[in-house]
Protein backbone atom coordinates (compact mmCIF):
# COMPACT_ATOMS: atom_id res chain seq x y z
CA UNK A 1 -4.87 62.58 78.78
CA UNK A 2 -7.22 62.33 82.03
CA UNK A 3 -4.46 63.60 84.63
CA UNK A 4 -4.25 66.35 82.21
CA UNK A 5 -7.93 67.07 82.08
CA UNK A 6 -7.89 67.05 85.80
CA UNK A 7 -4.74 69.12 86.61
CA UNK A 8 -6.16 71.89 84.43
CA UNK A 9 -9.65 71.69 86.17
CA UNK A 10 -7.86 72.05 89.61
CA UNK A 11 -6.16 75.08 87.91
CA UNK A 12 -9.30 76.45 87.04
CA UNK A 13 -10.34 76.07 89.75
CA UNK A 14 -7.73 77.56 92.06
CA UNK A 15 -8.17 80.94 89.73
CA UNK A 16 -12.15 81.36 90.41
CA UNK A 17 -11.23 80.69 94.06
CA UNK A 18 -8.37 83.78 93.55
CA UNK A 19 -10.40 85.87 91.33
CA UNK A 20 -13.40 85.79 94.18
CA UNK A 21 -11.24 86.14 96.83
CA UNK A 22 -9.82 88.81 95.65
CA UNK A 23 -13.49 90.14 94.61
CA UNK A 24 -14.05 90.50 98.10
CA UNK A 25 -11.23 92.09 99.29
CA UNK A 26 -11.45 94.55 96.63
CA UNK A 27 -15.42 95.38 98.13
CA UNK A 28 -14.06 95.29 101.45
CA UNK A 29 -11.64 98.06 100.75
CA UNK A 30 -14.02 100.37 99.18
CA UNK A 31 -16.33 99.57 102.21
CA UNK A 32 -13.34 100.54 103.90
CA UNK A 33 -13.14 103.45 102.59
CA UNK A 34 -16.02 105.19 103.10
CA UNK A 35 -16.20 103.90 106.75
CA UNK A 36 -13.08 105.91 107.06
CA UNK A 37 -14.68 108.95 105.63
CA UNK A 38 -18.05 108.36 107.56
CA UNK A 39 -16.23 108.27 110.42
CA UNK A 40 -14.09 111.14 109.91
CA UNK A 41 -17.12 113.24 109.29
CA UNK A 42 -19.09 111.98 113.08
CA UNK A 43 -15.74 112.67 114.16
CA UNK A 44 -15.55 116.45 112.99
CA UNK A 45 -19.31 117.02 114.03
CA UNK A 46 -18.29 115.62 117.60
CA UNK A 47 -15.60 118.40 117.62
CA UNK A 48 -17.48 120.92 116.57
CA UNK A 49 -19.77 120.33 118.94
CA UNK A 50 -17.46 120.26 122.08
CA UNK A 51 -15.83 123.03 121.04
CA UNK A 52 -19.23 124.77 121.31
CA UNK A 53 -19.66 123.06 124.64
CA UNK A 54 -16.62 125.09 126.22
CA UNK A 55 -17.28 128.63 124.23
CA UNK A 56 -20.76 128.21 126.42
CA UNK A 57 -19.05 127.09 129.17
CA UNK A 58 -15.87 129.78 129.04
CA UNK A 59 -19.53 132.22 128.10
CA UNK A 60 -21.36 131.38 130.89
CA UNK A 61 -23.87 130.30 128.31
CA UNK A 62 -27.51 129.10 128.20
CA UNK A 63 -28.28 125.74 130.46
CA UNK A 64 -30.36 124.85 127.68
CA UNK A 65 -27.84 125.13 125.08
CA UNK A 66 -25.03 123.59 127.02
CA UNK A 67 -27.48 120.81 127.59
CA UNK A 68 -28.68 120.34 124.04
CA UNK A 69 -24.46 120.28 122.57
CA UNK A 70 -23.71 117.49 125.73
CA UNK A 71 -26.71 115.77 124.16
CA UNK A 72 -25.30 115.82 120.74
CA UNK A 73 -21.86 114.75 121.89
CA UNK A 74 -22.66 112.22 123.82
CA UNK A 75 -25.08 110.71 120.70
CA UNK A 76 -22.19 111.60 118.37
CA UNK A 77 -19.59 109.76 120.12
CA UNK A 78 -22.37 106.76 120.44
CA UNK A 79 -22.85 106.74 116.78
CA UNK A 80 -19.22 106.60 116.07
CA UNK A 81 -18.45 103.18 118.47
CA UNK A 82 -21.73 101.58 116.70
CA UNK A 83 -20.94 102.32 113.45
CA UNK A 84 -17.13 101.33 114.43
CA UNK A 85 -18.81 97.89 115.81
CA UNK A 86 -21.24 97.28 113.36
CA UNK A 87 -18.48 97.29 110.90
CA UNK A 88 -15.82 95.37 112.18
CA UNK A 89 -19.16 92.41 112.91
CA UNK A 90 -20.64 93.13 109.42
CA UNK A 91 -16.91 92.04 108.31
CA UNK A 92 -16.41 89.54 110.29
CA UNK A 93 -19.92 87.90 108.91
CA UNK A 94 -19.16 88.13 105.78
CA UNK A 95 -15.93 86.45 105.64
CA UNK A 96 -17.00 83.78 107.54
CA UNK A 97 -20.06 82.66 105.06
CA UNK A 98 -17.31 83.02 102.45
CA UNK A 99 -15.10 81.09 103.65
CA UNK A 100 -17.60 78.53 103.95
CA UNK A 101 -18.87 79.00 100.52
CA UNK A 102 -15.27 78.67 99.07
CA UNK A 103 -15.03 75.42 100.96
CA UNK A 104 -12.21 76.81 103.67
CA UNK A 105 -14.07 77.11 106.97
């Protein structure tokens, strides 16, 4: 009767350690998710704004302007590697302290 006890609190065991991992994966992919989309829209603003940057250039346009939209494409294109970095680390973080939390680091 005590093996059994203690085989079914390994099983219990073994499905809280599935059910969170899987938890976590399931927030990861919604996190996922709308990094895509936040990334999709820097990525639309940055070519929005270099297509401005040659209808100035093709126009002969202001200094000021083309100045201003090589500002905003160079911060855009900034923006997009940190958030890109700061996601992939913030990841990275997290399933370390996990993994040490579940006992498998």
């Amino acid at each position: 009767m005590t093996n059994m006890g203690c085989e079914s609190r390994e099983l219990v065991g073994g499905l809280q350690l599935a059910w969170s991992v899987w938890l976590f994966e399931m927030k990861w992919l919604f996190k996922g998710l709308a990094h895509a989309w936040q990334r999709r829209q820097l990525v639309k603003r940055l070519a929005e704004e270099h297509e401005l940057l040659g209808r100035l250039e093709m126009a002969s346009g202001n200094a000021e302007e083309m100045d201003q939209a090589r500002k905003q494409a160079a911060f855009l294109q900034e923006e997009i590697e940190r958030l890109d970095a700061d996601f992939a680390d913030r990841r990275e973080f997290e399933r370390s302290q996990k993994a040490r939390g579940w006992g498998l680091a």
